[in-house]
N, C-alpha and C. Protein backbone atom coordinates (compact mmCIF):
# COMPACT_ATOMS: atom_id res chain seq x y z
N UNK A 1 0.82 -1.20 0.00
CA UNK A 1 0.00 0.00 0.00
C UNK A 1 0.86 1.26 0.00
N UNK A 2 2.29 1.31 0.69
CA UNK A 2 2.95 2.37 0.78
C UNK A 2 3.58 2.86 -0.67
N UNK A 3 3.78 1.56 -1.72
CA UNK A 3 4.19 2.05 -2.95
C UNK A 3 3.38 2.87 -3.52
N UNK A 4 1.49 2.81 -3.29
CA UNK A 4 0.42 2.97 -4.29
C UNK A 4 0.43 4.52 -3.68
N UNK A 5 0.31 4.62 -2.31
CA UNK A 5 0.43 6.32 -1.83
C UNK A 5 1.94 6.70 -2.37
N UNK A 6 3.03 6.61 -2.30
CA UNK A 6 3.88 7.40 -2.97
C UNK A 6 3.90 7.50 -4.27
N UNK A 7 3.79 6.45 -5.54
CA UNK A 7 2.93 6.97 -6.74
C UNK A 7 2.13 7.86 -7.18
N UNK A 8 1.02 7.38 -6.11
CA UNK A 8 -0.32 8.70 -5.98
C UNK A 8 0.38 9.74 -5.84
N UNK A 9 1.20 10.36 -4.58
CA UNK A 9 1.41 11.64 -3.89
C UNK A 9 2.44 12.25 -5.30
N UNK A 10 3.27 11.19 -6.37
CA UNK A 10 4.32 11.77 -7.05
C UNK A 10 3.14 12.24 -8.36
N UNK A 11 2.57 11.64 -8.54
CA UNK A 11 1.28 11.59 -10.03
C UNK A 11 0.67 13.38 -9.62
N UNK A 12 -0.09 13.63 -8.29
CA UNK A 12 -0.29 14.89 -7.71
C UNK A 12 0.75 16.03 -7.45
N UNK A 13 1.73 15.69 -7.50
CA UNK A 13 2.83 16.71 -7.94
C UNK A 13 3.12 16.87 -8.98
N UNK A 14 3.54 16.22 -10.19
CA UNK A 14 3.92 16.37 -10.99
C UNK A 14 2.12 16.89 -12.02
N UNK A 15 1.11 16.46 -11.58
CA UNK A 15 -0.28 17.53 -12.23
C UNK A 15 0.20 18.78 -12.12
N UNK A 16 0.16 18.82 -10.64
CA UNK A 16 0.60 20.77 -10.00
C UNK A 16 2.04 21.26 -10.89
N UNK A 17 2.84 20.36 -11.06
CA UNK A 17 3.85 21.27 -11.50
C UNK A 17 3.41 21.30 -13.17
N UNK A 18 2.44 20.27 -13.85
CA UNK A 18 2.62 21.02 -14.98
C UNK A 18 1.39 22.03 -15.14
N UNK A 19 0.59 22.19 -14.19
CA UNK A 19 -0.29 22.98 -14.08
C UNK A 19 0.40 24.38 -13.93
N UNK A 20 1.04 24.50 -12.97
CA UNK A 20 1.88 25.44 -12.78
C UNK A 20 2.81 26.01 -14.28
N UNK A 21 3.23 25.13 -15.05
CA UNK A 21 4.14 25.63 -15.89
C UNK A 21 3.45 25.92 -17.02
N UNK A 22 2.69 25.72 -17.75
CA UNK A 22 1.52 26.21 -18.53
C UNK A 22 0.54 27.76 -18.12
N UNK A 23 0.33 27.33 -16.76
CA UNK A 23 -0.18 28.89 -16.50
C UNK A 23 0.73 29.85 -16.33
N UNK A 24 2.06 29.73 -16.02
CA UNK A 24 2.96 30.33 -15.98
C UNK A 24 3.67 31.11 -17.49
N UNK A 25 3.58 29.97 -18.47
CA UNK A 25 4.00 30.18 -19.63
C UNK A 25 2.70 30.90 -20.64
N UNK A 26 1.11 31.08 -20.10
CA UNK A 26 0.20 31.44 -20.70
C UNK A 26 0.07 33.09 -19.99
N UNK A 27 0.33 33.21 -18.97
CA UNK A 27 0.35 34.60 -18.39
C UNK A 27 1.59 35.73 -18.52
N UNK A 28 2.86 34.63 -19.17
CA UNK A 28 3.83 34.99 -19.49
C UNK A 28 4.26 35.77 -20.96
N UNK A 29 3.34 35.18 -21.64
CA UNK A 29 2.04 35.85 -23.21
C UNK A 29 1.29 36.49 -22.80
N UNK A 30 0.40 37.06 -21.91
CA UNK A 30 0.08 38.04 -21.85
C UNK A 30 0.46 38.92 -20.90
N UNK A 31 1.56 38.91 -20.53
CA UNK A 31 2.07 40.14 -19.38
C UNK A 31 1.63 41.54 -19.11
N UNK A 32 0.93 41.74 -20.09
CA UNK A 32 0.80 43.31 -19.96
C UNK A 32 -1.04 43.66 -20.21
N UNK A 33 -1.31 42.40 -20.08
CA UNK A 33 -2.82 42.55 -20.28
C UNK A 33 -3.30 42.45 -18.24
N UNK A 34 -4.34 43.25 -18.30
CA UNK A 34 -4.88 43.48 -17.28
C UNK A 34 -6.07 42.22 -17.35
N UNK A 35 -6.42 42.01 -15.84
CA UNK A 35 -7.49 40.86 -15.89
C UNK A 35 -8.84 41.34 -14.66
N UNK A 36 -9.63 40.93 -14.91
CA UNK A 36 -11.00 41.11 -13.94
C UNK A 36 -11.20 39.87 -13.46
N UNK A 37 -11.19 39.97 -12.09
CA UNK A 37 -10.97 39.39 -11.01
C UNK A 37 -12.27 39.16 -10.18
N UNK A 38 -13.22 38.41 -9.33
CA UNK A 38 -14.15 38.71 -8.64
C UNK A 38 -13.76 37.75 -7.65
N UNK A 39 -14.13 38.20 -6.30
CA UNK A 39 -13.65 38.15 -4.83
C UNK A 39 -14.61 36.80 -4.80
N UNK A 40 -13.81 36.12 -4.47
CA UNK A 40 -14.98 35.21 -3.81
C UNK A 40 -15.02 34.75 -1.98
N UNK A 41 -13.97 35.57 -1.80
CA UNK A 41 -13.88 35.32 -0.07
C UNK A 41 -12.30 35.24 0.78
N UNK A 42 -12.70 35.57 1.60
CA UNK A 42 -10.70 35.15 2.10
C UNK A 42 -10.46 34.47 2.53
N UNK A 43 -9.19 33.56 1.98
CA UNK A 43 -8.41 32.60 2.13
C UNK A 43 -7.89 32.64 3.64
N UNK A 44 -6.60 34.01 3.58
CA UNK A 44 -6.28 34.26 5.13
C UNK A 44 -6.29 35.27 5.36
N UNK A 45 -7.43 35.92 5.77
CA UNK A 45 -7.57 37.91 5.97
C UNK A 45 -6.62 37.87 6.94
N UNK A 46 -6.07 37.49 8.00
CA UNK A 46 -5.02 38.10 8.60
C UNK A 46 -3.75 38.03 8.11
N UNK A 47 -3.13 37.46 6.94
CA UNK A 47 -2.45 37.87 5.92
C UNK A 47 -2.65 38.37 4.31
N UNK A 48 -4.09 38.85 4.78
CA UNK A 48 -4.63 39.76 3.21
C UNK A 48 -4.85 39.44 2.20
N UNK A 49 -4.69 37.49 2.56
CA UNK A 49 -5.26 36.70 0.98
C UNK A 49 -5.88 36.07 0.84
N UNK A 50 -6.86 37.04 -0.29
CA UNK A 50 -8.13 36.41 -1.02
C UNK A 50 -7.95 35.64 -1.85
N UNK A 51 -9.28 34.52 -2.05
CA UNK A 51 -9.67 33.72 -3.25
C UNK A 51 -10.16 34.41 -4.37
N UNK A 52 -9.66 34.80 -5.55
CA UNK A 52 -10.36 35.01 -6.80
C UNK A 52 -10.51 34.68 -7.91
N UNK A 53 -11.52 34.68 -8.41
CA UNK A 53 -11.72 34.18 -9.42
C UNK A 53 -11.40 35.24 -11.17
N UNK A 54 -10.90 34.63 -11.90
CA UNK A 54 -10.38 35.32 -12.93
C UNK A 54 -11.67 35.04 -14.10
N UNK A 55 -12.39 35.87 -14.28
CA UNK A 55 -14.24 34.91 -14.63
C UNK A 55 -13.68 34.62 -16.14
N UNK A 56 -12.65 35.49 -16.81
CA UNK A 56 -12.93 35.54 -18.40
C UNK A 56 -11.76 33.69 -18.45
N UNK A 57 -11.27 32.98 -17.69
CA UNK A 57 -10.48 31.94 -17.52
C UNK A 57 -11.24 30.76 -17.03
N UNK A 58 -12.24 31.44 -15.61
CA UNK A 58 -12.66 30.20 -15.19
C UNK A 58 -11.73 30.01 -14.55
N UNK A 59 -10.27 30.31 -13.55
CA UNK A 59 -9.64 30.07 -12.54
C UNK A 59 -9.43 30.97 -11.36
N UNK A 60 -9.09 29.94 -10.62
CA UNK A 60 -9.05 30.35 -9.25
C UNK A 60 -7.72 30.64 -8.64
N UNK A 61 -7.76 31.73 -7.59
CA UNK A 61 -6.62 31.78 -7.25
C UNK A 61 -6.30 32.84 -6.59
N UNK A 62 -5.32 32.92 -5.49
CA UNK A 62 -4.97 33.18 -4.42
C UNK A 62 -3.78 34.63 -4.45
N UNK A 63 -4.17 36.15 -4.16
CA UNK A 63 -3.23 36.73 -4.17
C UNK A 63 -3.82 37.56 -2.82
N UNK A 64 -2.24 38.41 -3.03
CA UNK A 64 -2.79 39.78 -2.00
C UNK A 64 -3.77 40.62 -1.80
N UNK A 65 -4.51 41.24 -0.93
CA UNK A 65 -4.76 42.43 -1.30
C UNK A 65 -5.49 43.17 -0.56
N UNK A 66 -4.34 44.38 -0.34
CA UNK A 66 -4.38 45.44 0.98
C UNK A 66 -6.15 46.13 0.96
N UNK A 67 -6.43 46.25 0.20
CA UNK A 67 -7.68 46.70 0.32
C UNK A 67 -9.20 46.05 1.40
N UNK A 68 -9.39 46.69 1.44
CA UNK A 68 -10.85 45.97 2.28
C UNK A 68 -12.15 45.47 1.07
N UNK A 69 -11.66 44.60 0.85
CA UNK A 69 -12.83 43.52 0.01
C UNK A 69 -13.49 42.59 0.56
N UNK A 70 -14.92 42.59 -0.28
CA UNK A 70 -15.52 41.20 0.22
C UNK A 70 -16.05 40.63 -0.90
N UNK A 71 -16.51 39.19 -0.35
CA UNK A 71 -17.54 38.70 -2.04
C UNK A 71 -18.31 39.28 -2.52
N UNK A 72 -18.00 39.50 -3.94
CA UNK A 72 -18.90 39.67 -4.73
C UNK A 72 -18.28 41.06 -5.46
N UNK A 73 -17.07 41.37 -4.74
CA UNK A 73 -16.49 42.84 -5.77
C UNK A 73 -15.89 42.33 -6.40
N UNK A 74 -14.91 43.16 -7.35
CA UNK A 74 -14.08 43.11 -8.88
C UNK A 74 -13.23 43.47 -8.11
N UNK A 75 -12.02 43.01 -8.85
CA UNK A 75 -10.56 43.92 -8.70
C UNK A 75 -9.94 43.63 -9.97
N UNK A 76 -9.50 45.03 -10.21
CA UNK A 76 -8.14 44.23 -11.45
C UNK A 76 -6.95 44.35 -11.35
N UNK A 77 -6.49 43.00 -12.48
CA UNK A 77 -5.01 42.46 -11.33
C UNK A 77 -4.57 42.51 -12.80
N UNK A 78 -2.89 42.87 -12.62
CA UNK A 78 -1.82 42.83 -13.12
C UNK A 78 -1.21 41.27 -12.33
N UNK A 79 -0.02 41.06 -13.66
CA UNK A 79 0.83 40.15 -13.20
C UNK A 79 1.93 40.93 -13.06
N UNK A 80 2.55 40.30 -11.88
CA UNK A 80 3.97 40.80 -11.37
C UNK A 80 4.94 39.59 -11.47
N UNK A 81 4.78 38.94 -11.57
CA UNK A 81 5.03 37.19 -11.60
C UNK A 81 4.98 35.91 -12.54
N UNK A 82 5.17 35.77 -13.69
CA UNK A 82 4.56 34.53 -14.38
C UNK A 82 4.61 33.16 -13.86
N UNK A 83 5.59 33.04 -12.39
CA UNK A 83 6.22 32.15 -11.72
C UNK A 83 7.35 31.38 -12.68
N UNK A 84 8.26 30.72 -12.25
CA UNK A 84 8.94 29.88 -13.14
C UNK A 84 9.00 28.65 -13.30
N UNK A 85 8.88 28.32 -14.46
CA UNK A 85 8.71 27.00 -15.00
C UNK A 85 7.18 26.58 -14.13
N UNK A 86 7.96 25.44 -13.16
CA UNK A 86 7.00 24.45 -12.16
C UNK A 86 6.88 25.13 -10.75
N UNK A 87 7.86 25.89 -10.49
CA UNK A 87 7.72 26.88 -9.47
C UNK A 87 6.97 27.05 -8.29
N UNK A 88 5.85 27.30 -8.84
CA UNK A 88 4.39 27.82 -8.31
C UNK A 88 3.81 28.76 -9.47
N UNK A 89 2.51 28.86 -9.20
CA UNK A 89 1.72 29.75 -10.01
C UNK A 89 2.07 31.13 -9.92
N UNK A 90 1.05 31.76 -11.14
CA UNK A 90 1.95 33.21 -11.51
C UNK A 90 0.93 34.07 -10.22
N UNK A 91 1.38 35.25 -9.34
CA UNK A 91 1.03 36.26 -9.02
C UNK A 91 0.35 37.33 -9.48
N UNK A 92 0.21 38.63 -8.87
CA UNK A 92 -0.95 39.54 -9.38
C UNK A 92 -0.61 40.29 -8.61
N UNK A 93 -0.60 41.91 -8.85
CA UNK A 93 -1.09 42.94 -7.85
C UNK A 93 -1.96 43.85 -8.21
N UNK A 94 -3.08 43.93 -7.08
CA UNK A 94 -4.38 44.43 -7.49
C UNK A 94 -4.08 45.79 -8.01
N UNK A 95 -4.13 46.16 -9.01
CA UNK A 95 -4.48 47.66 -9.67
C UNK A 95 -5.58 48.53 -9.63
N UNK A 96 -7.06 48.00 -9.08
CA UNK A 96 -7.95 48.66 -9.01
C UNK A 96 -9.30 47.95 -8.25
N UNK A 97 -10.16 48.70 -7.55
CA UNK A 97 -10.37 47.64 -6.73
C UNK A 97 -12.55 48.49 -6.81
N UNK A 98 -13.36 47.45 -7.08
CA UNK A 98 -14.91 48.07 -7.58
C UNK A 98 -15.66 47.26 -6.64
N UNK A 99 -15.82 47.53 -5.61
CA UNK A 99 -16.60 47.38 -4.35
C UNK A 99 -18.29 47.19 -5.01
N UNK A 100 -18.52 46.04 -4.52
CA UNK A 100 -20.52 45.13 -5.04
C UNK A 100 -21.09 47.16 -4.56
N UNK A 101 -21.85 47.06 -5.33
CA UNK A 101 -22.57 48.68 -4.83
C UNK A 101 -23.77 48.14 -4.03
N UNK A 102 -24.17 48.88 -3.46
CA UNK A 102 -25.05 48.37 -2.04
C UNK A 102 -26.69 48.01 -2.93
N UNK A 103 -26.85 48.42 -4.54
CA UNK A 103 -27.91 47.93 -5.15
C UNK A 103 -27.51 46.50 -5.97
N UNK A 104 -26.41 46.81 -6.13
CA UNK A 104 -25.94 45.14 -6.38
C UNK A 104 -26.88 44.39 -5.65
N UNK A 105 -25.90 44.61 -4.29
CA UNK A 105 -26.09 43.58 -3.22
C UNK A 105 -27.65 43.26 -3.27
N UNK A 106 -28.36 44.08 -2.88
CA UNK A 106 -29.99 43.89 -2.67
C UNK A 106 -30.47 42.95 -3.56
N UNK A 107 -29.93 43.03 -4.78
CA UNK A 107 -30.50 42.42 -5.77
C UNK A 107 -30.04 40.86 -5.93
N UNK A 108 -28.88 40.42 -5.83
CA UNK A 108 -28.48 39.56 -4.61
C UNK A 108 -29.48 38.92 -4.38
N UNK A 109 -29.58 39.49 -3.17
CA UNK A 109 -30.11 38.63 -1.85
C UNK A 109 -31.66 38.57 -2.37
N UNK A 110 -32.15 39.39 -3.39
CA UNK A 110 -34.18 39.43 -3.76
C UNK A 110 -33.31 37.66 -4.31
N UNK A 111 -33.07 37.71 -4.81
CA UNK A 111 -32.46 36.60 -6.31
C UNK A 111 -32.86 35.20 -5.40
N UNK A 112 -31.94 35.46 -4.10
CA UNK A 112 -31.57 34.54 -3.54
C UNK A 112 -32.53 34.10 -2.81
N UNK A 113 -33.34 34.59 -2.06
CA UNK A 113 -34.88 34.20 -1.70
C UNK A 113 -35.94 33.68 -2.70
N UNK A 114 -35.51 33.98 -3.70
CA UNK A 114 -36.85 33.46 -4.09
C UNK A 114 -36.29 32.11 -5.07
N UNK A 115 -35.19 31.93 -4.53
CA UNK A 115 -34.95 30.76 -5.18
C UNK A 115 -34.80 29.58 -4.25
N UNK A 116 -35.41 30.25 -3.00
CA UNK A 116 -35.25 28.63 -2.06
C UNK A 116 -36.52 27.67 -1.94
């Protein structure tokens, strides 16, 4: 059984690292393009990192950001980072940051009631 978990655990690394090196090498082509971002919650607010979602990708993912956000705002993120190779994934620093407007929200939550 100990061979089939260290297989497994090497098969799950080596996904992540080529996951890693593809997004790395795809953000690395677009370096200078800006991206829209939506908050989906924090990872570790007492070190300032949120989960976001990149909507025009469909990925997820984890950066800084000094601002006071919550779910459901935008931010847009620059890359500072493409990461290297297998590395880890590429980075971001938020460039602009569009807080849910308080009629957003309402509309929200009508949505969400009447769908239970």
């Amino acid at each position: 059984m100990g061979a089939i978990a260290d297989k497994s655990r090497t098969l799950g690394q080596l996904e992540r690292e080529q996951e890693h090196y593809w997004l790395s090498e795809f953000f690395r082509q677009r370096s200078d393009t800006p991206w829209t971002a939506l908050v989906m919650g924090w990872f570790r607010e007492e070190n300032r990192l949120a989960a976001v979602l990149l909507e025009d990708l469909g990925w997820e993912t984890i950066t800084r950001v000094d601002a006071d956000v919550k779910p459901g705002d935008r931010l847009q993120l620059m890359l500072i980072e493409s990461g290297k190779g297998a590395a880890g994934p590429p980075r971001f620093s938020v460039t602009a940051h569009f807080p849910l407007s308080d009629e957003e929200e309402e509309g929200e939550e009508e949505e969400g009631e009447g769908s239970e």
